[in-house]
Every structure is written in C-alpha cells, then in structure tokens.
N, C-alpha and C. Protein backbone atom coordinates (compact mmCIF):
# COMPACT_ATOMS: atom_id res chain seq x y z
N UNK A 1 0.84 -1.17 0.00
CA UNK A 1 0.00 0.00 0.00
C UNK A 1 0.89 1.24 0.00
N UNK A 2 0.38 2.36 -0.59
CA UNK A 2 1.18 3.43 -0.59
C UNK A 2 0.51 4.79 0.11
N UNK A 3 0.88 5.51 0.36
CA UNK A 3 0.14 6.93 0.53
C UNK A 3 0.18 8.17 -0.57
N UNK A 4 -0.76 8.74 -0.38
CA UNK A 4 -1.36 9.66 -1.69
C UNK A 4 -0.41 10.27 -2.06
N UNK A 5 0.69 10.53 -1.85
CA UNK A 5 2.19 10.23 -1.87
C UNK A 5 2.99 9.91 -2.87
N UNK A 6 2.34 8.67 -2.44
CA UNK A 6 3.10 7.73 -3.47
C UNK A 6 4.36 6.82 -2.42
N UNK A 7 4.70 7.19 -1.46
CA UNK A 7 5.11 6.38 -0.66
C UNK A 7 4.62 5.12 0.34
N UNK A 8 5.72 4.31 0.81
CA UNK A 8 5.12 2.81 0.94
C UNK A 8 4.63 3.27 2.45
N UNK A 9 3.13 2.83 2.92
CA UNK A 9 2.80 3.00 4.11
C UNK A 9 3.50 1.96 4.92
N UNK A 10 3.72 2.45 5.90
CA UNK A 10 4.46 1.64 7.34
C UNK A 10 3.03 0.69 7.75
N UNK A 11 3.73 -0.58 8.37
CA UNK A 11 3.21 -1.67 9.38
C UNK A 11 1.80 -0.54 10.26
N UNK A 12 2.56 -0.17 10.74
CA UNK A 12 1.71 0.91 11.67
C UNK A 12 0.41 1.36 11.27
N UNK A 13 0.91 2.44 9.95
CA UNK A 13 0.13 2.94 9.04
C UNK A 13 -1.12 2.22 8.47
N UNK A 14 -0.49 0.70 7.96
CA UNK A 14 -1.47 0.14 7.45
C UNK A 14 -2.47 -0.63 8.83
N UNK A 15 -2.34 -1.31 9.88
CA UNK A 15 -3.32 -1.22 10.78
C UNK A 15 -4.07 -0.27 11.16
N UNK A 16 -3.80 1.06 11.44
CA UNK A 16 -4.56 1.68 11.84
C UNK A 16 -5.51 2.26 10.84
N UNK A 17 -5.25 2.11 9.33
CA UNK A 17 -6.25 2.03 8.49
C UNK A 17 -7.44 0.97 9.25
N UNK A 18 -6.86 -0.73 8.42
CA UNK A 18 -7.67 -1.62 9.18
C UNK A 18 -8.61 -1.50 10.18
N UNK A 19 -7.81 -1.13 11.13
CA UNK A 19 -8.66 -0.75 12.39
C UNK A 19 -9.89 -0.07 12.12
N UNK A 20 -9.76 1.49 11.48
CA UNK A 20 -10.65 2.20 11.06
C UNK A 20 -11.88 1.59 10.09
N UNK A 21 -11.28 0.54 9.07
CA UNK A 21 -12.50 -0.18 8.13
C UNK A 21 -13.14 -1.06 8.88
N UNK A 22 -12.27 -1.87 9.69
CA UNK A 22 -12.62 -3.14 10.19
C UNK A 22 -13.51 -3.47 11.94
N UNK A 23 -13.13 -2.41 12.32
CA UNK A 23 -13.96 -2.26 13.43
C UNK A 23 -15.08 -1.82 13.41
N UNK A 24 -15.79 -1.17 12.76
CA UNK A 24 -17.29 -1.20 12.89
C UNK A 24 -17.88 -2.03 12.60
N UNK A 25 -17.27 -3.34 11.56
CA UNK A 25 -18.06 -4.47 11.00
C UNK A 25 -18.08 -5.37 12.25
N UNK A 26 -16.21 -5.46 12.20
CA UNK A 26 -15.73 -6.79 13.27
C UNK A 26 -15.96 -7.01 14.83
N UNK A 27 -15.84 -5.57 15.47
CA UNK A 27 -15.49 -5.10 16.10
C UNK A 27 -14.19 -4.89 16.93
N UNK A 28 -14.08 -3.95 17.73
CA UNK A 28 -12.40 -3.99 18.18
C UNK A 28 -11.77 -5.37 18.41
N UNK A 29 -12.56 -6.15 19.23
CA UNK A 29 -11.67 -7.36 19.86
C UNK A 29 -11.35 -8.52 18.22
N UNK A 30 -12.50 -8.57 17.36
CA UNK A 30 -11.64 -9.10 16.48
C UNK A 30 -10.75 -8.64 15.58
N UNK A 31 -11.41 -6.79 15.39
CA UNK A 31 -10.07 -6.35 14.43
C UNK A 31 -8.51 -7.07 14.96
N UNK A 32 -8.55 -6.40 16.62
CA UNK A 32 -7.21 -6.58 16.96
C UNK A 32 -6.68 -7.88 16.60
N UNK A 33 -7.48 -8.90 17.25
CA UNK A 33 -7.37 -10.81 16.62
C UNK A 33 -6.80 -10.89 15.17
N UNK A 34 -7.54 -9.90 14.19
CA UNK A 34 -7.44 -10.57 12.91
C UNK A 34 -5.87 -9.57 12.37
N UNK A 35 -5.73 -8.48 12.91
CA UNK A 35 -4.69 -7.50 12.74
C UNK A 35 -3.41 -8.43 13.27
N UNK A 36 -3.64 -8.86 14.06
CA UNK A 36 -2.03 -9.96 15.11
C UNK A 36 -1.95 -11.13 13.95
N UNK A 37 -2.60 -11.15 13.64
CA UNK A 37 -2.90 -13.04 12.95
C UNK A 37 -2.01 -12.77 11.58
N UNK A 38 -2.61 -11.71 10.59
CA UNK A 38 -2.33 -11.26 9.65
C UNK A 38 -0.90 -10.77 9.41
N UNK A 39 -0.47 -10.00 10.87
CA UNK A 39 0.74 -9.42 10.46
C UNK A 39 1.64 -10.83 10.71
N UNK A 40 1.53 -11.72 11.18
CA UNK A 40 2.18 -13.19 11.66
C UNK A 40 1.32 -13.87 10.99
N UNK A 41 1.18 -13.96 9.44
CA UNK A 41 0.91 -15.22 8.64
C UNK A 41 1.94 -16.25 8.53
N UNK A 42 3.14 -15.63 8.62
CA UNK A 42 3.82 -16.84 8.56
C UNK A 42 4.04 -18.11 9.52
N UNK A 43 3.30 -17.57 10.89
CA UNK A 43 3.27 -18.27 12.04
C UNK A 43 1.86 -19.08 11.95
N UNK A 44 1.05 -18.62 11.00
CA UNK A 44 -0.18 -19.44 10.62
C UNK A 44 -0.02 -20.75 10.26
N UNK A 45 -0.72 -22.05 11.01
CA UNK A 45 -0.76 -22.93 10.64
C UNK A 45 -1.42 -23.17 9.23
N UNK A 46 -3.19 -22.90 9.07
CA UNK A 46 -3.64 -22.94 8.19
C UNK A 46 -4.30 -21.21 8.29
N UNK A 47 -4.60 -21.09 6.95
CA UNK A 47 -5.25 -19.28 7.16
C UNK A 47 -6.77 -19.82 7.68
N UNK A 48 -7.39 -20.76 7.62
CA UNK A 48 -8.69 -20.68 8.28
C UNK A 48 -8.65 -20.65 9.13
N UNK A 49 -7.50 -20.35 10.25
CA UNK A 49 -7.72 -20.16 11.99
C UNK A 49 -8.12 -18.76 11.65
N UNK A 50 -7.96 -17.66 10.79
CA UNK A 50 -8.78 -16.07 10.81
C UNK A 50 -10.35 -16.45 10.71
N UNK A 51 -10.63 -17.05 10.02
CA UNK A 51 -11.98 -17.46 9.88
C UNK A 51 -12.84 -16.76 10.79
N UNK A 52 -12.73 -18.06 12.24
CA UNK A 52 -13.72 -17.49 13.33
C UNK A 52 -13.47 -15.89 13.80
N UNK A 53 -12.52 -15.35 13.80
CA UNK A 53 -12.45 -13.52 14.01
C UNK A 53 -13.04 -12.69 12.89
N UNK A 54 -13.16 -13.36 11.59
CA UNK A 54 -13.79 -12.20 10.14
C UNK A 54 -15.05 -12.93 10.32
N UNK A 55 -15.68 -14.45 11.04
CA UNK A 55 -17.50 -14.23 10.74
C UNK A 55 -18.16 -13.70 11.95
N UNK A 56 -17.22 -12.38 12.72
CA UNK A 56 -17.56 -11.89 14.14
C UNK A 56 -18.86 -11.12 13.62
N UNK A 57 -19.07 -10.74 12.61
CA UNK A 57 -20.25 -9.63 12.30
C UNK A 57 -21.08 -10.34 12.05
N UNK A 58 -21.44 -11.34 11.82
CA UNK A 58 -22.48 -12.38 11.68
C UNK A 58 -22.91 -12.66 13.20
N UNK A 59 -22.05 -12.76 14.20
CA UNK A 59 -22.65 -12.99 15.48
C UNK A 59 -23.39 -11.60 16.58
N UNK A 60 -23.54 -10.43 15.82
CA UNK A 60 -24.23 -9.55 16.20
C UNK A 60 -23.13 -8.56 16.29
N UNK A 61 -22.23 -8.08 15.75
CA UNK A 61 -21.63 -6.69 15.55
C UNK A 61 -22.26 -6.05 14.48
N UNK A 62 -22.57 -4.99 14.72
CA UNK A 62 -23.52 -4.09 14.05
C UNK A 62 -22.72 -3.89 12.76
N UNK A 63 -23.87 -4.15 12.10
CA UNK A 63 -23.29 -3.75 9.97
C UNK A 63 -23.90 -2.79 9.77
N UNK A 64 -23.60 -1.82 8.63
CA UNK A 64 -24.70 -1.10 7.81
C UNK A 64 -25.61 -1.72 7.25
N UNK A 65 -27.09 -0.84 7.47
CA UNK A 65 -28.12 -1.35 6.84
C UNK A 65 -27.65 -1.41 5.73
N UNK A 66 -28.28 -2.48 4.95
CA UNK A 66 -28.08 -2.21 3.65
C UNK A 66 -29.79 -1.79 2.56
N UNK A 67 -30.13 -1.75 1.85
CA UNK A 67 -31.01 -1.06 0.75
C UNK A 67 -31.45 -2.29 0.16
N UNK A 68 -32.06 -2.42 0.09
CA UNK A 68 -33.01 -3.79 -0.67
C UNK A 68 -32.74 -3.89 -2.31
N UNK A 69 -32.31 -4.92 -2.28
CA UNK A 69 -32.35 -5.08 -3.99
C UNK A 69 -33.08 -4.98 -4.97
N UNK A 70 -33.92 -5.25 -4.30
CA UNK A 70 -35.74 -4.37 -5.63
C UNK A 70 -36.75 -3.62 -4.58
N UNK A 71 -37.14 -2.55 -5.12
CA UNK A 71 -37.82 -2.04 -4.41
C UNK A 71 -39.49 -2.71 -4.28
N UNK A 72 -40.13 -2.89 -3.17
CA UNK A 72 -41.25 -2.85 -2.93
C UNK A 72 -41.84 -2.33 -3.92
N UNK A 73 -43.34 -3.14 -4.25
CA UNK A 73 -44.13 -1.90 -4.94
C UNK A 73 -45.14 -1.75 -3.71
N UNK A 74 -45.90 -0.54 -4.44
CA UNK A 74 -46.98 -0.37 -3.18
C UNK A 74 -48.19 -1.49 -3.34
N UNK A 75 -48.57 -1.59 -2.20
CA UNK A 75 -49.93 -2.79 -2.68
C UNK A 75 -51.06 -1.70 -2.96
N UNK A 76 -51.59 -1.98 -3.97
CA UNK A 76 -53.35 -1.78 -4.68
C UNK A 76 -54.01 -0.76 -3.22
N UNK A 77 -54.61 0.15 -3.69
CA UNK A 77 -55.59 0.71 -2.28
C UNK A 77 -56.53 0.00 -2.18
N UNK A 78 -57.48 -0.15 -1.36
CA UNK A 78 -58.53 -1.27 -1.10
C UNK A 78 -59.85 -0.33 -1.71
N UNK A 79 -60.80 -0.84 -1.91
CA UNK A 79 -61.89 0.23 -2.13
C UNK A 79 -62.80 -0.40 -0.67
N UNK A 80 -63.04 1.26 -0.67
CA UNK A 80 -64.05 0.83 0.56
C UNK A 80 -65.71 0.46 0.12
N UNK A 81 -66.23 0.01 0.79
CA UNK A 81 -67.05 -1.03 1.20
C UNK A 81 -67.86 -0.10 1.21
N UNK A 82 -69.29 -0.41 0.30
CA UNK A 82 -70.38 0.84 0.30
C UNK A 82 -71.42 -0.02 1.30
N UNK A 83 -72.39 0.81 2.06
CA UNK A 83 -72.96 -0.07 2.70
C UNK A 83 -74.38 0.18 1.92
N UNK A 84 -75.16 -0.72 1.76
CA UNK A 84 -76.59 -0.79 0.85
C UNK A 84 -77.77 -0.59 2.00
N UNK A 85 -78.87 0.53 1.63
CA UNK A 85 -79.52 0.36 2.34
C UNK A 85 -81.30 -0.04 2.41
C-alpha cells in the first residue's frame, strides 16, 4: 500500500487504516485478533484459523443497513365497502 504520496505506508500505518474499516463491522476485539494473525501469517498454521475472528459480524456486531435489492411496490388501495340500504 502506498500513501497519496506515493510512498510505501508503514506496518503501523497500514493497521490503523484496518482498524478504522474493520472495526465497525468486526469489532475492536476481532479487528485486533485478525490485525495480530495477519501481520504473523507466517506463524499461521492454516489461514482458516482467521476465519472465526472475520465471521464476528455475523454474530451480532452491528453492519450497515443495507437497501433492498428491488424495491417494494406499493400494494393496490382497497376500495371501501359501500354499505346498501
């Protein structure tokens, strides 16, 4: 990664990006998990030990709503009901 720059961002640099994208999805305790793991891939047995820290937003860390893929239409108005007398 570089900065607008054009220079190479530092270790540093690039977590605390992370941090910033990844914590509102993940939240802090797994950013930090998945930030340690990542910078020590080479100490990774298999990469699916990140797994359980990136499906943390599935277990209730708040996402952005997202917008529905087709919109609703409206349903029909009803006609009201004449009464006969």
């Amino acid at each position: 990664m570089t900065t607008p720059a054009g220079n190479p961002m530092t270790t540093e640099q690039v977590n605390a990006k992370a941090r910033l994208l990844m914590a509102p999805v993940l939240g802090a305790k797994n950013t930090e998990a998945v930030i340690q793991r990542v910078n020590a891939l080479e100490a990774l047995q298999d990469v699916r030990e990140l797994r359980p820290f990136l499906a943390g937003a599935k277990r209730g860390a708040k996402s952005p709503k997202r917008k529905p893929a087709v919109k609703k239409t409206a349903k029909p108005a009803r006609k009201k009901a004449v009464k006969k007398k």
